[in-house]
Protein backbone atom coordinates (compact mmCIF):
# COMPACT_ATOMS: atom_id res chain seq x y z
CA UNK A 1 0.00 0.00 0.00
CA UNK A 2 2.75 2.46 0.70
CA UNK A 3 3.52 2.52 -3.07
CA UNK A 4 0.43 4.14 -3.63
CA UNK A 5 0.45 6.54 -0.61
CA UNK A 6 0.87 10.52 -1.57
CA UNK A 7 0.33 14.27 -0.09
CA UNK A 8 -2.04 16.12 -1.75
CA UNK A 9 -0.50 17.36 -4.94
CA UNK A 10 2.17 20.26 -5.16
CA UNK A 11 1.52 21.73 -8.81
CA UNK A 12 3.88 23.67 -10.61
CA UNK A 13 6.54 25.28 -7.95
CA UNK A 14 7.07 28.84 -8.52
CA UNK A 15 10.31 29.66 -9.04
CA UNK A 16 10.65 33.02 -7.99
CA UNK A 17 10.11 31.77 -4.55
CA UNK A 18 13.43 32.06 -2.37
CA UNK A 19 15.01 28.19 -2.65
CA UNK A 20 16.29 28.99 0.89
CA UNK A 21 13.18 29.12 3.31
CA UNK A 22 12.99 31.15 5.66
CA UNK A 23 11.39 30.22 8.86
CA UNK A 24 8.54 32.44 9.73
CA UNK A 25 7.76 33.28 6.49
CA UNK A 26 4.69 31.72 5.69
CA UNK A 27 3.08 31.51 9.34
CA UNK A 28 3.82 35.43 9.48
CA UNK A 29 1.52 35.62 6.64
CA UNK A 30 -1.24 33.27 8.27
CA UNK A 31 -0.95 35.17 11.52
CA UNK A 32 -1.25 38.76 9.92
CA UNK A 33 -5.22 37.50 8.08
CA UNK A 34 -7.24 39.38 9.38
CA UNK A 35 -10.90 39.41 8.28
CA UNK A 36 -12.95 41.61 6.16
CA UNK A 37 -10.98 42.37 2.99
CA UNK A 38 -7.80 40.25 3.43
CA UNK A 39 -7.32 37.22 1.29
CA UNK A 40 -5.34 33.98 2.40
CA UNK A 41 -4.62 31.09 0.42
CA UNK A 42 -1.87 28.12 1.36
CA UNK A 43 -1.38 25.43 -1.37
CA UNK A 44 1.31 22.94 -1.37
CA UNK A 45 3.41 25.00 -3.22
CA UNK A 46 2.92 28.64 -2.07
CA UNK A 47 1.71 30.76 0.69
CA UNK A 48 -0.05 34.04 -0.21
CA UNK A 49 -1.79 36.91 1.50
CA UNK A 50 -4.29 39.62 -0.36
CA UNK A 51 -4.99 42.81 1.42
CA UNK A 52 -7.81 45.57 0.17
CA UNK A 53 -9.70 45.34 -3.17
CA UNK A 54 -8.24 47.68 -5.92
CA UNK A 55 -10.74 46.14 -8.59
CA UNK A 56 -13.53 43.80 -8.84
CA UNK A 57 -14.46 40.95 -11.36
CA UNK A 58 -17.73 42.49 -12.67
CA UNK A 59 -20.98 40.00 -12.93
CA UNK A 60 -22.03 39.85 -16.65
CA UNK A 61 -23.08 38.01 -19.71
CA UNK A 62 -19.57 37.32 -20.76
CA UNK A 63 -17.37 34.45 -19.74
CA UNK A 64 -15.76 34.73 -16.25
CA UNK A 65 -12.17 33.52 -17.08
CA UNK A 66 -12.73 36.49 -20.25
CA UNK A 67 -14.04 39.23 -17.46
CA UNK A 68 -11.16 37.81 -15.34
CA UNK A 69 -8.46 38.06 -18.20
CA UNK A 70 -9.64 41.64 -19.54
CA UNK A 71 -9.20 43.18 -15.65
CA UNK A 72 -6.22 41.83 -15.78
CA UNK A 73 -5.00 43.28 -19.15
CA UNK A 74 -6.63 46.83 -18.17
CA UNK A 75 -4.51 47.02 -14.83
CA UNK A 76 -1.43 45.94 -16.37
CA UNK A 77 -1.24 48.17 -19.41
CA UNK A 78 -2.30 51.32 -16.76
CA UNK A 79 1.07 50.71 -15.28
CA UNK A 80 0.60 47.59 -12.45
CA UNK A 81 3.37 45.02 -12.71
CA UNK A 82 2.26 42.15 -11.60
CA UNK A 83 -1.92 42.57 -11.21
CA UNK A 84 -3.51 39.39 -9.54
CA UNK A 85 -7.12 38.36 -9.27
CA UNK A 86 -7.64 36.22 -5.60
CA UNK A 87 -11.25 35.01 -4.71
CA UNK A 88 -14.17 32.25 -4.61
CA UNK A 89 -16.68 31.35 -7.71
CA UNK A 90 -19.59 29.82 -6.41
CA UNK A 91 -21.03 26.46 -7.59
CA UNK A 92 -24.20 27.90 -9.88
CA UNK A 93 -22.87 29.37 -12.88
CA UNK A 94 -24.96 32.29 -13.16
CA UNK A 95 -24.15 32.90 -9.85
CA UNK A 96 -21.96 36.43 -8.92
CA UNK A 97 -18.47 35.90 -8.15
CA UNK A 98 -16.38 37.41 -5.02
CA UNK A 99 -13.27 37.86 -7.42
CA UNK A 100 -11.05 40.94 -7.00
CA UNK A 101 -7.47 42.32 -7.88
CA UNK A 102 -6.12 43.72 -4.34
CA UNK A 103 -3.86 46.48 -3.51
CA UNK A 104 -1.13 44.08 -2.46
CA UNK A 105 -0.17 40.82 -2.27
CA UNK A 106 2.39 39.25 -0.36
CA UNK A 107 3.97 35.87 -1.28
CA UNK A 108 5.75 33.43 0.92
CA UNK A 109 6.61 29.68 0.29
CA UNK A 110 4.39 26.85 0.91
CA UNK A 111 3.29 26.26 5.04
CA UNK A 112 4.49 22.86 5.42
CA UNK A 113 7.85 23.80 4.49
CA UNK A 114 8.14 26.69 7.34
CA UNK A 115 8.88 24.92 10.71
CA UNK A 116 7.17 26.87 12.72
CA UNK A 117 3.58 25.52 11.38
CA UNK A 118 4.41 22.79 13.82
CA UNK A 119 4.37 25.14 16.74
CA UNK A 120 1.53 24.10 19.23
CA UNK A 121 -1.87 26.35 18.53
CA UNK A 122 -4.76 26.83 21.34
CA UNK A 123 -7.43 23.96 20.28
CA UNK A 124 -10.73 25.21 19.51
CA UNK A 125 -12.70 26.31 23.23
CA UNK A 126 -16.71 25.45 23.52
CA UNK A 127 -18.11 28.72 22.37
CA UNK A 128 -21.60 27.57 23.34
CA UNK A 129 -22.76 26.46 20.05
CA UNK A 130 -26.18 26.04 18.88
CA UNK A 131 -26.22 23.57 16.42
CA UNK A 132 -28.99 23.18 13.48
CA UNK A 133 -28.56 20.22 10.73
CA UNK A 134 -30.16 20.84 7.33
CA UNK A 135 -31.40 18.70 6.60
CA UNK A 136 -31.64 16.33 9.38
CA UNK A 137 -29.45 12.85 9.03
CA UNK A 138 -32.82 11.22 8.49
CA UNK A 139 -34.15 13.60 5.43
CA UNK A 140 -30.56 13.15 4.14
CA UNK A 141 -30.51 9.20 4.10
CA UNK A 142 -33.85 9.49 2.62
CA UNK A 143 -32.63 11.59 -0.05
CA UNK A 144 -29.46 9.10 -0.60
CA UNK A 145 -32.23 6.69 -1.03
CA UNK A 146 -34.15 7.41 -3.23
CA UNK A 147 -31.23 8.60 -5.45
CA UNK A 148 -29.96 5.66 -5.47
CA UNK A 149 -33.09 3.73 -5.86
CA UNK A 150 -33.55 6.09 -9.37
CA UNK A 151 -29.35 4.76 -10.33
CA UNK A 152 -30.30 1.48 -10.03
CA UNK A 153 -33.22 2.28 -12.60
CA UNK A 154 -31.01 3.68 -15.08
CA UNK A 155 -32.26 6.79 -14.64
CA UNK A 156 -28.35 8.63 -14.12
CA UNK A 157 -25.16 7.43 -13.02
CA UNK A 158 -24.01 9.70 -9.73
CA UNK A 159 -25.13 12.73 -8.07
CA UNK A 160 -23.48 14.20 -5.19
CA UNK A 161 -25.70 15.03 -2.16
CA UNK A 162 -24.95 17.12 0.75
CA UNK A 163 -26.12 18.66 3.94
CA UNK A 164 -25.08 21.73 6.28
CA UNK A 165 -24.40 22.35 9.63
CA UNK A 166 -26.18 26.05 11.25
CA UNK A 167 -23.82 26.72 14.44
CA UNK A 168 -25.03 30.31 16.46
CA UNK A 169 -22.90 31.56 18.79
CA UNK A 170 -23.65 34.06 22.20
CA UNK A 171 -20.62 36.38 19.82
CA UNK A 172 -18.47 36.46 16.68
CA UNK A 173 -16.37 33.47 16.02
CA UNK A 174 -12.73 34.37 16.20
CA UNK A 175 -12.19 33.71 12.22
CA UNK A 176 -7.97 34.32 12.27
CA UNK A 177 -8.23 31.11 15.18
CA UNK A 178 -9.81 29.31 13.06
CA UNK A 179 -7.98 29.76 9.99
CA UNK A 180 -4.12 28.87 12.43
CA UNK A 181 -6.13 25.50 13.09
CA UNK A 182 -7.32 24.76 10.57
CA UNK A 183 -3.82 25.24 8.52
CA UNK A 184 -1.97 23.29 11.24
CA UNK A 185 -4.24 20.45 10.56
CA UNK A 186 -3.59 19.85 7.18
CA UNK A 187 -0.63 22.33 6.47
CA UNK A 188 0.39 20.40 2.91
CA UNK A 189 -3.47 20.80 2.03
CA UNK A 190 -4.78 23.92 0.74
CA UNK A 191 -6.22 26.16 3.44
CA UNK A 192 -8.12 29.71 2.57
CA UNK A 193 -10.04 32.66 3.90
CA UNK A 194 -11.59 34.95 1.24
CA UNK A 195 -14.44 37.28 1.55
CA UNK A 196 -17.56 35.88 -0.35
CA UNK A 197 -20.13 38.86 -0.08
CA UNK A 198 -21.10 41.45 1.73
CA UNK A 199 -19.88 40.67 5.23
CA UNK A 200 -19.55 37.02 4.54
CA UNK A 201 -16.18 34.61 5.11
CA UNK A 202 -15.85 31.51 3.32
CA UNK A 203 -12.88 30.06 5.19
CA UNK A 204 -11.77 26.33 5.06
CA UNK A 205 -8.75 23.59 4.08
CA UNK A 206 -9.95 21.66 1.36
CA UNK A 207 -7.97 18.56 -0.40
CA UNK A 208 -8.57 18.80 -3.81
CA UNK A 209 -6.78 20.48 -6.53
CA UNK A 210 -9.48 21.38 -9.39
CA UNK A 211 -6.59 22.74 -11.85
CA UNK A 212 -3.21 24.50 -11.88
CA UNK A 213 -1.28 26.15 -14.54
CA UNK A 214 1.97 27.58 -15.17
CA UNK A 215 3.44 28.23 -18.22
CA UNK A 216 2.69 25.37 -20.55
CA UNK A 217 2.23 22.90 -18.44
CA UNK A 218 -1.31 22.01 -16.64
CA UNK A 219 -1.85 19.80 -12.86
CA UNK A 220 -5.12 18.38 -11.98
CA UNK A 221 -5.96 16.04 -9.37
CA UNK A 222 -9.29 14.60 -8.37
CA UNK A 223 -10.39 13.30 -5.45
CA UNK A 224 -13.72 10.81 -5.63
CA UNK A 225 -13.69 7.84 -2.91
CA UNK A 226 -13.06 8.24 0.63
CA UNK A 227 -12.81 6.74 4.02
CA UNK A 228 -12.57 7.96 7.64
CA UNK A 229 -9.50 7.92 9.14
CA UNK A 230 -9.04 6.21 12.53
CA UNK A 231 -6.88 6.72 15.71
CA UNK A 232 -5.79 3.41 15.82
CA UNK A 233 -2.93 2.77 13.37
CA UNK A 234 -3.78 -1.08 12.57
CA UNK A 235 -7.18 -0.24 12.03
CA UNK A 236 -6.19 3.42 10.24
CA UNK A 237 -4.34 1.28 7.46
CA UNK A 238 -6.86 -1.63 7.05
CA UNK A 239 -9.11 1.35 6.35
CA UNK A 240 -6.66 3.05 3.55
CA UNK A 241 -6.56 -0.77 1.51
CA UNK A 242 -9.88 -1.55 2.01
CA UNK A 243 -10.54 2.08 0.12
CA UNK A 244 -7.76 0.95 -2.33
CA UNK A 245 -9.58 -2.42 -3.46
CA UNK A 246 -13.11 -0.93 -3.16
CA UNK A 247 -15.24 -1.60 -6.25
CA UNK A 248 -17.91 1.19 -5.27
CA UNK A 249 -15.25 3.78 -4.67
CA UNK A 250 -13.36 2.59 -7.60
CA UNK A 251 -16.30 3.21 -9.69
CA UNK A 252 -17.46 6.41 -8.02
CA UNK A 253 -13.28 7.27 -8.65
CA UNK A 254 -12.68 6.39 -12.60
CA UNK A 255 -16.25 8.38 -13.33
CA UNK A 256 -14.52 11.33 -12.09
CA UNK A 257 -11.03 11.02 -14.02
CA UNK A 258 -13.02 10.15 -17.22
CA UNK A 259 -14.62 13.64 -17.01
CA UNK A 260 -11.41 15.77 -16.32
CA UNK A 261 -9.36 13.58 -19.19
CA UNK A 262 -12.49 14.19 -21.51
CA UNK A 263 -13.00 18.20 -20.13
CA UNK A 264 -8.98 18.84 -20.40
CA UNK A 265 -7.83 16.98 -23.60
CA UNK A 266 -9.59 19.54 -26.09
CA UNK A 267 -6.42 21.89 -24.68
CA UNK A 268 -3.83 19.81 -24.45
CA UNK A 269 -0.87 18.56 -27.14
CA UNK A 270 -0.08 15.88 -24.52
CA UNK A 271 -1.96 14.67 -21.29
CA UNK A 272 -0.86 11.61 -18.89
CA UNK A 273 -3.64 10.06 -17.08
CA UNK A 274 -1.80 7.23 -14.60
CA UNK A 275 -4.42 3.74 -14.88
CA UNK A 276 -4.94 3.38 -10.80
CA UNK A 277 -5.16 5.83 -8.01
CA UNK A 278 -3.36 6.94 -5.52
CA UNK A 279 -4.09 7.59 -1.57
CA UNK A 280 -4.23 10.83 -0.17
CA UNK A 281 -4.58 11.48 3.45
CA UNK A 282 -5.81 14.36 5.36
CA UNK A 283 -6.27 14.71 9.17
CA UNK A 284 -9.49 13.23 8.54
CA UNK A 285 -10.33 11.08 5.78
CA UNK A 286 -8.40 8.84 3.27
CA UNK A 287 -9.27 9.87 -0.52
CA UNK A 288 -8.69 8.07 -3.62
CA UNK A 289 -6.46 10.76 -5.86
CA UNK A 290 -5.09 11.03 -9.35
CA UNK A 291 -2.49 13.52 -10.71
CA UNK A 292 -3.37 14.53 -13.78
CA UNK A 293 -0.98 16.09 -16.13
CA UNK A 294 -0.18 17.52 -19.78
CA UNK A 295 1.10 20.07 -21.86
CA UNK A 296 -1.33 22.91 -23.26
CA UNK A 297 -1.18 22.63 -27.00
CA UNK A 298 -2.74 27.11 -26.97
CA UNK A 299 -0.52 28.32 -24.07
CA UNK A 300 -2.77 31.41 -23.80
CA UNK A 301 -5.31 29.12 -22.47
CA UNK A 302 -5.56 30.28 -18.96
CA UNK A 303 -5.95 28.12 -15.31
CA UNK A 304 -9.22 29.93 -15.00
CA UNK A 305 -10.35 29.00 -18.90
CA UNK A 306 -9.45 25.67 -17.51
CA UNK A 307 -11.27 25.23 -14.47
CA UNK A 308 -14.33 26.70 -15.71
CA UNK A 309 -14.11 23.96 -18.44
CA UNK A 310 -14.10 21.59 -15.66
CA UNK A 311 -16.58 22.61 -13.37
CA UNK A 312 -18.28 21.03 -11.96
CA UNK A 313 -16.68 17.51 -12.05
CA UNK A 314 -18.71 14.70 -11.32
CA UNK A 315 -16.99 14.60 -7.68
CA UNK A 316 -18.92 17.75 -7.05
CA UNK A 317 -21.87 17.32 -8.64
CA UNK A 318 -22.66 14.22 -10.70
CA UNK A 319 -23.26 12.72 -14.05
CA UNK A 320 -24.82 13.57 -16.69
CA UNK A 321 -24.08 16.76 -15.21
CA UNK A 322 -27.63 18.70 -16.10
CA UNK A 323 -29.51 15.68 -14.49
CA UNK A 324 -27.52 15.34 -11.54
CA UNK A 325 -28.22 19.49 -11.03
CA UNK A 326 -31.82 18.90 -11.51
CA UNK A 327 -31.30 16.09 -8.40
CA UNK A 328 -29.34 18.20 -6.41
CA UNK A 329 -31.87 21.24 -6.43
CA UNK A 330 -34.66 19.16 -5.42
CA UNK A 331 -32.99 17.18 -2.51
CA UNK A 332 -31.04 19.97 -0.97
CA UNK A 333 -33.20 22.42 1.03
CA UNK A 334 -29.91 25.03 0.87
CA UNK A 335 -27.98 26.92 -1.52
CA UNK A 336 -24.87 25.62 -1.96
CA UNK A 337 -23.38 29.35 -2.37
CA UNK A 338 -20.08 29.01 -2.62
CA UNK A 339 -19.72 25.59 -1.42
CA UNK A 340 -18.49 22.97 -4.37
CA UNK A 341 -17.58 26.26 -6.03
CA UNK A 342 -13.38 27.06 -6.60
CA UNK A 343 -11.52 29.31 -4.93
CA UNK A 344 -7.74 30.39 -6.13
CA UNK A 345 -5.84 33.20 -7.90
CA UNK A 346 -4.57 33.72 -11.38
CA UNK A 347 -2.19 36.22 -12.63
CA UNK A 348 -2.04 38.45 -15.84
CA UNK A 349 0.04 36.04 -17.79
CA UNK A 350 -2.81 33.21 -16.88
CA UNK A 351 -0.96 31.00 -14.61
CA UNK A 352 -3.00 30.28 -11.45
CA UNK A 353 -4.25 27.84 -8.79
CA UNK A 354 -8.22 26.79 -8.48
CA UNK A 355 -9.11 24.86 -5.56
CA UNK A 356 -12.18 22.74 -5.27
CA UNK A 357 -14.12 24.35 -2.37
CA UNK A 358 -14.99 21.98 -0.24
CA UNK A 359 -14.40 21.08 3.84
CA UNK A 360 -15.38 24.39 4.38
CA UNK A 361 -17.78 27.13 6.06
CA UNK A 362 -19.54 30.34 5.47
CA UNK A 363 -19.17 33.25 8.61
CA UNK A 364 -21.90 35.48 8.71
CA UNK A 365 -22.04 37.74 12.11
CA UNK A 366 -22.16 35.20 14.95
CA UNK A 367 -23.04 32.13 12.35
CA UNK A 368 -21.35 29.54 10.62
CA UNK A 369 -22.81 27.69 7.90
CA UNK A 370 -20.80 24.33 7.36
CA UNK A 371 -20.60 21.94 4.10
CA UNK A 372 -20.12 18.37 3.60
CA UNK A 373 -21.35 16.53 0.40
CA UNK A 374 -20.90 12.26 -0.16
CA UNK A 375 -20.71 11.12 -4.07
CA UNK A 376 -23.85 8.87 -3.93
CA UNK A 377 -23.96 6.05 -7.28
CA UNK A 378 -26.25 2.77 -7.54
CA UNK A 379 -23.81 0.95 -4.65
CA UNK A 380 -24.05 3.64 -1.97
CA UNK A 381 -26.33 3.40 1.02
CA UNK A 382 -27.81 5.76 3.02
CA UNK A 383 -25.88 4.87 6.37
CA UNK A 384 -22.36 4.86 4.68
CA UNK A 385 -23.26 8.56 3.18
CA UNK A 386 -24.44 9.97 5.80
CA UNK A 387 -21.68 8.95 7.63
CA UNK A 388 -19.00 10.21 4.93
CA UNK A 389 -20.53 13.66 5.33
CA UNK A 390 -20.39 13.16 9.38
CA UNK A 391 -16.39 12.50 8.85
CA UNK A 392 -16.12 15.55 6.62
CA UNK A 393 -17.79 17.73 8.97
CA UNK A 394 -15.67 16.50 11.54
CA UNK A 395 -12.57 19.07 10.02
CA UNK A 396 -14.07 21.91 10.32
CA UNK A 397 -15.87 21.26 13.54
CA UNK A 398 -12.49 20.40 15.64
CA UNK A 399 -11.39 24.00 14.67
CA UNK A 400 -14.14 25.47 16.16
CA UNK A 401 -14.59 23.10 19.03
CA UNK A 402 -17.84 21.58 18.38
CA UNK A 403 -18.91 17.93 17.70
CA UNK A 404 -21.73 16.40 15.85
């Protein structure tokens, strides 16, 4: 099993960054977010914090990755350097997006190289929660039910369900806290904290790479297939190759990488798809992983023109994809916002990083609106889904200090 063991995916080093590190670096920058119009993003291979908004992506008719690319072009030719767009697109198309070129950005390199992320931080205190499901475990099952139930008719192939977690508070949640835990958790995973609307958070560490360019040269890696982790090690590894050799998360896996290789090959002179996935771990959860990678055959093609041709994967949202949206509106009683969404940067030249938003929450005042989702096909039961999305939950909740 050990063969197939890997961290979460380090795309396309930047080599501007110092090759010397220096400690401090990138925990100074996750120590200085603050909230309101900062912007903090760790990936695996960069640490990077926004402050102010200088320019916003405007919500029209045309393309976003084409409203993204013309802000771009208009602040570099009035005289900026090095303009950068940082923010969140939410998981409806038509949706707006919180996009926006800042008045600075600071860049440091990646967390889990600076030793310091292995300091010791405060664990999340009892705030005196009030805790709301929506739906309840019981209207979720029943929704994994009878979506599977329709699979097993023909009907479509996968949809991906999910649920949400209401905690209220007696005050505001301490957002920066939250943020240090949650990047000490999984420091070689990508952790964020953007604005997504008026007086709104989205803050979170997800696991999945959507799509990353630089240059040329193209990175995607898709996560479909998990399984809690457990606090026994015997039991923690059984768990990793049973995942490894499972036929339903195999299947629910390989629909996934079928739709990126199909999505991505249109752009690409050359693109390597490995036969078997990986594992990846996170402080929580095993997940089934595959790098993807090729060589753009336009290199004007930007990360963002790439990740919009993605989204939504079937490991967000299904397949066929229109059906599987038709399912999710009429089994979830939420909008998914920004959740299942991507959030990232991309520069003038196009290169960028888009995240898959997911293991995350929405602050609003004294309330936090949390997201977990389980990729339901014709094998999946309601028990084992709703018990995925309990696991997921369980990252987000152990920075706040609550428990489901």
């Amino acid at each position: 099993m050990s063969a197939s063991l890997c961290e979460p995916t380090a795309p396309l080093p930047d080599p501007a960054l110092p090759p010397l590190l220096t400690p401090g670096a990138a925990t100074a920058l996750l120590d200085a977010y603050r909230p309101g119009e900062d912007r903090f993003l760790a990936t695996p291979g960069r640490t990077l914090l926004a402050r102010g908004t200088a320019a916003t992506v405007p919500h029209d008719s045309r393309p976003v990755a084409r409203r993204v690319r013309e802000l771009l072009g208009a602040r570099r030719r009035a005289g900026e350097p090095a303009p950068v767009v940082v923010g969140s697109l939410p998981f409806a198309p038509d949706a707006p997006p919180a996009l926006a070129v800042p008045h600075s950005v600071r860049w440091a390199p990646p967390l889990h190289q600076d030793p310091l992320i292995a300091l010791p931080v405060p664990s999340g205190e009892d705030t005196g929660w009030r805790m709301r499901e929506v739906p309840s475990a019981e209207r979720y099952g029943a929704a994994v039910a009878s979506a599977v139930a329709r699979m097993r008719a023909g009907e479509f192939d996968k949809v991906v369900l999910a649920r949400t977690l209401e905690l209220t508070a007696p005050h505001e949640p301490d957002l920066p806290a939250m943020l240090r835990r949650l990047a000490r958790r999984d420091p070689a995973g990508y952790t964020f904290a953007v604005p997504s609307g008026t007086d709104r958070t989205l803050i979170g560490a997800s696991p999945e790479l959507l799509v990353a360019r630089r240059g040329g040269r193209l990175t995607a890696n898709p996560l479909a297939g998990s399984a809690p982790r457990s606090a026994d090690l015997a039991e923690d590894v059984r768990r990793a190759a049973a995942l490894l050799e499972s036929p339903k998360d195999l299947h629910e896996h390989a629909v996934v990488v079928d739709a990126v290789r199909e999505a991505l090959a249109p752009y690409c002179a050359r693109l390597e798809v490995p036969e078997r996935p990986t594992l990846v771990r996170t402080a929580a959860l095993w997940h089934l992983s595959t790098t993807v990678t090729g060589e753009l055959a336009e290199p004007g093609v930007s990360a963002l023109e790439l990740a919009a041709a993605l989204h939504p994967t079937p490991a967000v949202c299904g397949t066929p994809t229109g059906l599987a949206r038709s399912v999710i509106a009429a089994s979830e009683p939420f909008d998914r916002g920004p959740y299942t969404g991507m959030v990232g940067w991309q520069d003038a030249d196009g290169d960028g990083e888009w995240v898959v938003t997911i293991r995350c929450a929405e602050a609003a005042g004294r309330t936090l609106r949390l997201f977990a989702g389980a990729g339901v096909v014709a094998a999946s039961t309601p028990q084992a889904e709703t018990a995925e999305t309990a696991a997921k939950f369980r990252t987000f909740l152990s920075a706040v200090g609550a428990a489901l």
